[in-house]
Protein backbone atom coordinates (compact mmCIF):
# COMPACT_ATOMS: atom_id res chain seq x y z
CA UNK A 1 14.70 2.64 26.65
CA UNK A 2 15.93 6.07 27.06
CA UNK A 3 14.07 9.05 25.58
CA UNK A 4 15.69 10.19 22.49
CA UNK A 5 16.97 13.60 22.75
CA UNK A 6 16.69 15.28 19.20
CA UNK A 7 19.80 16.81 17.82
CA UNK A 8 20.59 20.64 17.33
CA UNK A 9 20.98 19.65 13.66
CA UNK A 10 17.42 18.61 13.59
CA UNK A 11 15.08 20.69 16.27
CA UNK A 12 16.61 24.02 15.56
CA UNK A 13 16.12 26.82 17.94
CA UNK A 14 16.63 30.39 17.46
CA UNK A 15 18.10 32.04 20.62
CA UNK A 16 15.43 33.33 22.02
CA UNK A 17 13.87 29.51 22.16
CA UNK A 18 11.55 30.08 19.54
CA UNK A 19 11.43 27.10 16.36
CA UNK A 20 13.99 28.28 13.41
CA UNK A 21 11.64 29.47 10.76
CA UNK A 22 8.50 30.45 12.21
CA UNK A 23 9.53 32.12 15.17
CA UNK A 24 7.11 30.59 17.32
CA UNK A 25 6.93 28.68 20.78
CA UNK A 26 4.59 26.93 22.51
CA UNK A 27 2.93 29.77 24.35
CA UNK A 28 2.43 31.58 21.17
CA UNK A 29 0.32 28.76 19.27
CA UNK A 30 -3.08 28.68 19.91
CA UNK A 31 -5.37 25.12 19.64
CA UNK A 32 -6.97 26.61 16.44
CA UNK A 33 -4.40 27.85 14.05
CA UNK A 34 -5.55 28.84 10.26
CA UNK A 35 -2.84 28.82 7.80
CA UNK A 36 -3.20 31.05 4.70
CA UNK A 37 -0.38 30.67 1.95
CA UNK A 38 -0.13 34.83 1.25
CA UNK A 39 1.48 36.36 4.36
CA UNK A 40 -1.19 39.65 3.46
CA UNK A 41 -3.66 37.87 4.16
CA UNK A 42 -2.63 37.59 7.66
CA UNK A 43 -3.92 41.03 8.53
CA UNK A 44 -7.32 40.21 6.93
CA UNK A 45 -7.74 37.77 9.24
CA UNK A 46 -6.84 39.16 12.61
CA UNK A 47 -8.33 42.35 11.93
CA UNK A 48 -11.49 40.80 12.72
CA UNK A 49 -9.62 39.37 16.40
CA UNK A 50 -11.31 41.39 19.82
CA UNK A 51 -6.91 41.29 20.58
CA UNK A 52 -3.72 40.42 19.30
CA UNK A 53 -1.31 39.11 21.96
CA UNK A 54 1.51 38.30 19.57
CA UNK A 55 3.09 39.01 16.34
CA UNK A 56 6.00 37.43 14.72
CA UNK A 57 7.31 37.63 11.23
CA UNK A 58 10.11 35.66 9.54
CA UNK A 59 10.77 35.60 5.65
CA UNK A 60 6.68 34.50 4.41
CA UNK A 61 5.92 32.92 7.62
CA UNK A 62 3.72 35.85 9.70
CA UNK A 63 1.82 35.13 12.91
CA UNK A 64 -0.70 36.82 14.62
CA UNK A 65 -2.05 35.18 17.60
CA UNK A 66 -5.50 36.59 19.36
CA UNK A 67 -8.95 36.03 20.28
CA UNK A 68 -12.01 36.35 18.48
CA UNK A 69 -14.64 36.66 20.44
CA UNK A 70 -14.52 33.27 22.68
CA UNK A 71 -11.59 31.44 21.07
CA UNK A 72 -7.75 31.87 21.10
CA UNK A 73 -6.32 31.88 17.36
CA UNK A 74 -3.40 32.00 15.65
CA UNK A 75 -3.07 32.93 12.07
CA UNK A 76 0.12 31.99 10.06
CA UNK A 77 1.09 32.62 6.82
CA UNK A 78 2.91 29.57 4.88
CA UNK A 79 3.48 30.80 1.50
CA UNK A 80 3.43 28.69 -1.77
CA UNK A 81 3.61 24.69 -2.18
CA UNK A 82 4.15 21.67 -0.32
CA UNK A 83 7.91 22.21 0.67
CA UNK A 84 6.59 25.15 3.09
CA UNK A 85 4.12 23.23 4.53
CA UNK A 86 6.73 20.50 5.81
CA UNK A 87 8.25 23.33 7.90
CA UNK A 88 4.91 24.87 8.79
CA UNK A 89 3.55 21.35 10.27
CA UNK A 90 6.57 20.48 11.98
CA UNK A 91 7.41 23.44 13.52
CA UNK A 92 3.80 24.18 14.77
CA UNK A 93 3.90 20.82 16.09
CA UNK A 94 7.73 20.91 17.51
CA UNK A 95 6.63 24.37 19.25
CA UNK A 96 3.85 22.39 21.28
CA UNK A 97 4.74 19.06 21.47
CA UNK A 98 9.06 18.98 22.04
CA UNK A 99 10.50 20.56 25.39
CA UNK A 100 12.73 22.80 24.24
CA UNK A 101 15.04 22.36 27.71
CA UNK A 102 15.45 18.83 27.08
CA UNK A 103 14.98 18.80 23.81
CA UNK A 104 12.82 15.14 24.21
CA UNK A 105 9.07 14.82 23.29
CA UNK A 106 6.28 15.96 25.93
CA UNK A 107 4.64 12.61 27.70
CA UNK A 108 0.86 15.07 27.13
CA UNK A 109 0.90 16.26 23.49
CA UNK A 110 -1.45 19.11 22.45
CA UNK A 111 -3.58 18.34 19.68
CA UNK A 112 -3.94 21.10 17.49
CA UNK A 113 -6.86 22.33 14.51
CA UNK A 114 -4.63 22.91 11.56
CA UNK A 115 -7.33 24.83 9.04
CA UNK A 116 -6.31 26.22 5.65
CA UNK A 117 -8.23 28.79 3.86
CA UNK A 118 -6.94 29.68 0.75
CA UNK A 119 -7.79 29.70 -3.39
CA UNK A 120 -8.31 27.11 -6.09
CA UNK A 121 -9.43 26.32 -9.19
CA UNK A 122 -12.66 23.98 -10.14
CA UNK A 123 -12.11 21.29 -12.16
CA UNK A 124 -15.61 21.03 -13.03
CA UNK A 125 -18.31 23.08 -14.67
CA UNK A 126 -20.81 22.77 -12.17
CA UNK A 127 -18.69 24.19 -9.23
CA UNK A 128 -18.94 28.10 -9.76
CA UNK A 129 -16.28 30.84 -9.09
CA UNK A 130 -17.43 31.66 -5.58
CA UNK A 131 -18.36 28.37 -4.26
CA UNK A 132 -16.68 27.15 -1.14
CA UNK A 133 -15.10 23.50 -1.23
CA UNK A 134 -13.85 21.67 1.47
CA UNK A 135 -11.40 18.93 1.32
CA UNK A 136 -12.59 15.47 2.26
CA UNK A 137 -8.99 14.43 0.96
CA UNK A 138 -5.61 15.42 -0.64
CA UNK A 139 -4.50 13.73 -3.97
CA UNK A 140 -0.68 14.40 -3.62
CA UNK A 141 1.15 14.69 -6.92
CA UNK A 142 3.73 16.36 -5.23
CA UNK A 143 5.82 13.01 -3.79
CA UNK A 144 6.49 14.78 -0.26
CA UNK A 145 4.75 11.64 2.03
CA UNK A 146 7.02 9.49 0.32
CA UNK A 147 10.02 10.60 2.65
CA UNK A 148 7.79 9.61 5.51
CA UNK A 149 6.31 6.47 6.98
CA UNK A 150 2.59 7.42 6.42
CA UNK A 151 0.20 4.87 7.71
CA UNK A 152 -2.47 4.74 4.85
CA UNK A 153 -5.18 3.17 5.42
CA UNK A 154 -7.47 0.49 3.15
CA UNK A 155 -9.83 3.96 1.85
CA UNK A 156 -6.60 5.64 0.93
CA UNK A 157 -4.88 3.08 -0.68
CA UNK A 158 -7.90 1.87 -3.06
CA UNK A 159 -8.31 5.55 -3.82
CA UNK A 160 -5.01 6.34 -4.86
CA UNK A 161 -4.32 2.81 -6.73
CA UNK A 162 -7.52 3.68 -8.30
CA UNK A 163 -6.81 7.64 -9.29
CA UNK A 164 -3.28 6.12 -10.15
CA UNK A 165 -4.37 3.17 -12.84
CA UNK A 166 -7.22 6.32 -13.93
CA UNK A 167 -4.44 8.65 -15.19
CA UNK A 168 -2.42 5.85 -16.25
CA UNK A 169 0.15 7.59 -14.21
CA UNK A 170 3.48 8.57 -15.65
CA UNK A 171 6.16 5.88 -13.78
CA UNK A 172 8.73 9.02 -14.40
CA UNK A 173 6.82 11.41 -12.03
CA UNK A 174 6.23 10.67 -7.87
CA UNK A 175 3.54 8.31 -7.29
CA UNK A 176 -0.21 9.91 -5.90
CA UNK A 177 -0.61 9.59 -2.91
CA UNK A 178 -3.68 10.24 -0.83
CA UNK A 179 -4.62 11.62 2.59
CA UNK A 180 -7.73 11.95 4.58
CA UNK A 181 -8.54 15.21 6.07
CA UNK A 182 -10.59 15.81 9.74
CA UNK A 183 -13.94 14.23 10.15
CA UNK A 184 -14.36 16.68 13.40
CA UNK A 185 -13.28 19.74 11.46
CA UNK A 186 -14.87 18.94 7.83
CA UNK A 187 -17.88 18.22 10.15
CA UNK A 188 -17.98 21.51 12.21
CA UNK A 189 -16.69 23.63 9.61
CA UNK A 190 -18.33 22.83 5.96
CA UNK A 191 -21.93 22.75 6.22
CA UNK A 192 -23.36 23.65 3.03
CA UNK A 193 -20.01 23.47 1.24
CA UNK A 194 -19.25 21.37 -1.87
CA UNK A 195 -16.71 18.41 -0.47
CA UNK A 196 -14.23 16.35 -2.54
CA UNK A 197 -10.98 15.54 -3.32
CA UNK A 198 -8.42 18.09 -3.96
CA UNK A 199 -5.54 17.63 -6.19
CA UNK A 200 -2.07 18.96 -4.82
CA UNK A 201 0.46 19.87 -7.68
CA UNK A 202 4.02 20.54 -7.23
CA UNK A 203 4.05 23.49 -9.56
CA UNK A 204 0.94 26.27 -10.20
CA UNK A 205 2.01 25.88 -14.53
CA UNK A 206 3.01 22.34 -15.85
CA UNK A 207 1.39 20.27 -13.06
CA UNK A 208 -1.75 22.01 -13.18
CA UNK A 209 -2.00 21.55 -17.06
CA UNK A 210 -1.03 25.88 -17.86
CA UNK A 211 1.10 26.13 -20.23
CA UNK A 212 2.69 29.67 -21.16
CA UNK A 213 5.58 29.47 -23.62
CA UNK A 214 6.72 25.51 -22.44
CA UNK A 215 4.97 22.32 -23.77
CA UNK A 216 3.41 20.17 -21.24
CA UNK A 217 4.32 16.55 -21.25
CA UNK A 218 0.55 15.52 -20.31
CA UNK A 219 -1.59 18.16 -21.72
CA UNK A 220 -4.53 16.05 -21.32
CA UNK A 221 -3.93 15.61 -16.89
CA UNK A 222 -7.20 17.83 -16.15
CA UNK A 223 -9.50 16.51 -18.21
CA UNK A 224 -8.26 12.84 -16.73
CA UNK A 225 -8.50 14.16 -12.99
CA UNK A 226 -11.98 15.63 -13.78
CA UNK A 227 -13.04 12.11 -15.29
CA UNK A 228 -12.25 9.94 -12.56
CA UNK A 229 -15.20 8.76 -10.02
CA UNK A 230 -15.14 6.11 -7.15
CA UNK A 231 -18.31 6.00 -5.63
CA UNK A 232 -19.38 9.08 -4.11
CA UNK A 233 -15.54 10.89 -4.59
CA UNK A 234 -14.34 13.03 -7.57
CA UNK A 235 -11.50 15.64 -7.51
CA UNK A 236 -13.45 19.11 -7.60
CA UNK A 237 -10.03 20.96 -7.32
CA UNK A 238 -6.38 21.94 -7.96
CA UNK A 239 -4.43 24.10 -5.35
CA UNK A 240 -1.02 23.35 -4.02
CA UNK A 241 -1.10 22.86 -0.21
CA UNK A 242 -3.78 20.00 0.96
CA UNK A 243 -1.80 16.89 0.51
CA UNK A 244 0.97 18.07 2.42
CA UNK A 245 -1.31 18.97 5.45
CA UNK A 246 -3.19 16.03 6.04
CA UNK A 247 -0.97 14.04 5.85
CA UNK A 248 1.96 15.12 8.27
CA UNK A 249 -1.13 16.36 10.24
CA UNK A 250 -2.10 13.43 10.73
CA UNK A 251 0.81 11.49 11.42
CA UNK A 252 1.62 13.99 14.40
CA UNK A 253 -1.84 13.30 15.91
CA UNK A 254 -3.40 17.10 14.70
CA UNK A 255 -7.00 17.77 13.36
CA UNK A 256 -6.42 19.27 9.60
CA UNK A 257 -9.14 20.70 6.93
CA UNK A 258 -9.17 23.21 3.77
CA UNK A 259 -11.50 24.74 2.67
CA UNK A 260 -10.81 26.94 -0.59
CA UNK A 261 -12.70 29.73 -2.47
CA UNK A 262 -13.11 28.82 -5.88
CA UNK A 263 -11.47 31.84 -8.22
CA UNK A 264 -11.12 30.28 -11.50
CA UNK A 265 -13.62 27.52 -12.95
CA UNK A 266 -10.63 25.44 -14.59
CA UNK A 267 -13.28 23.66 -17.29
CA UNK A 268 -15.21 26.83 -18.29
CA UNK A 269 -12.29 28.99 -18.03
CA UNK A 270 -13.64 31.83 -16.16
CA UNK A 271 -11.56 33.57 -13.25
CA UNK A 272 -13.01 35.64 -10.35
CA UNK A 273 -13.64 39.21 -10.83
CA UNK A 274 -13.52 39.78 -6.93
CA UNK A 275 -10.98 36.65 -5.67
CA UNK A 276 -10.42 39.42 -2.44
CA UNK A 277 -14.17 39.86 -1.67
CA UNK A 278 -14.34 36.06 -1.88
CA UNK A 279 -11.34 35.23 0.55
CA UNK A 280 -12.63 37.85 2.53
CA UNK A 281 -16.42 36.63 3.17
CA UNK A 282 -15.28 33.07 3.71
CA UNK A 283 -12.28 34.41 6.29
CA UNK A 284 -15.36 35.39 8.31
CA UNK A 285 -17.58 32.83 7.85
CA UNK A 286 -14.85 30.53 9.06
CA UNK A 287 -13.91 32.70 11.80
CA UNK A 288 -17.47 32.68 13.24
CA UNK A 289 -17.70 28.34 12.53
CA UNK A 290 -14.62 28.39 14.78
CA UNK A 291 -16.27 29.94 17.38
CA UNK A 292 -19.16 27.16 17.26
CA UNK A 293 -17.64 24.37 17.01
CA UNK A 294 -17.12 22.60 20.56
């Protein structure tokens, strides 16, 4: 059968050969890449790199790419939500994995360690402002999987059937989904770290149960998420990423893990007064982790 070669329409080049959005190719991506959603927060990180070999910058999505002390990074900014990290994943992988002469799919793929550091919010009392929490999986209520054939497997599809008949899920919104994040990266990265499942919402007000001036159709969604338990799992979180990641991650064969700083304890309603100082202690720790790992 004849390799497919992938049309213009779909594997968009700009014409200096670099992917359409992020302004990347392949010689630009390093094997460990951490994605932060605020494009600021790019600097933070690679401030702390011994060099910066490249820079690139396209609407939110900014890349340095560096080393810190023995290991080649790249950090890239994704901005907010799910929809953003569909173009982040697939262009990261595109840049390493499609040859942009032929336009086919490399016979050696690269396998690269997609890590997310960013914010959240506890669902439950006994997880501090502060604390670090890393995902063991990604509750999607945010549909995006559903346009793809995602292989889930038996854990996955007892959890979500379970989390679904919990929240005695509205048949008018996308069905949960959920996706399993790194056992090499949650491993190597998130010793002495709280670990659970973290919910992905489509939204930052209605989906995560804020409600400003609008009323919410299900008012009552937190308290349900922070209720459920299967075994060893609960849902410690609420940011707006995870789902997303592991699970086009894994489809295209890439190690993926976040890890979040808790800045606002969602059940005693407390918010950080130092969400910076907090990102910017657990940038390093994570940073020197990376370096570790093997």
């Amino acid at each position: 059968m004849a390799e497919r070669i992938i049309p213009e329409t779909e594997y968009i080049l700009n014409p200096d050969g670099t992917l359409y959005h992020i302004h990347l190719a392949n010689e630009h991506v390093a094997d460990f890449v951490i994605l932060v959603g605020d494009p600021g927060r790019v600097q933070e990180v690679s401030s702390h790199f011994d060099k910066v070999d490249h820079q690139s910058q396209n609407r939110e999505f900014i890349t340095h790419t560096g080393h810190y002390k023995n290991k080649r990074i790249t950090v890239m900014s994704t901005g907010i939500g799910t929809d953003n990290i569909d173009i982040a994943v697939n262009e990261l992988d595109a840049a390493v994995n499609i040859d942009p002469k032929t336009r086919t799919v490399k016979g050696n793929k690269r396998k690269l360690n997609l890590i997310r550091i960013g914010t959240s919010g506890a669902l439950h009392a006994d997880i501090p402002v502060g604390t670090p929490v890393i995902s063991s999986h990604g509750l999607g209520l945010d549909g995006l999987v559903h346009y793809y054939q995602y292989p889930f497997n038996t854990e996955e599809t007892n959890l979500q059937d379970k989390i679904k008949d919990h929240l005695d899920w509205d048949e008018k919104l996308p069905k949960p989904y959920v996706a399993t994040g790194s056992s090499f990266l949650i491993s190597g990265l998130g010793q002495g770290m709280v670990t659970g499942i973290t919910a992905t919402a489509p939204g930052f007000y209605g989906p995560q149960g804020r409600s400003l001036r609008l009323p919410l159709r299900h008012p009552d969604l937190n308290e349900k998420l922070q209720s459920f338990r299967s075994g060893p799992h609960r849902i410690t979180n609420f940011e707006m990423e995870t789902s997303a990641l592991y699970a086009l991650g894994r489809m295209l064969g890439h190690e993926c893990c976040t890890i979040c700083s808790i800045i606002a304890n969602r059940a005693r309603k407390e918010y950080s007064k130092d969400a910076h100082g907090q990102v910017k202690t657990l940038i390093k720790e994570i940073l020197e982790r990376i370096v570790a790992i093997q």
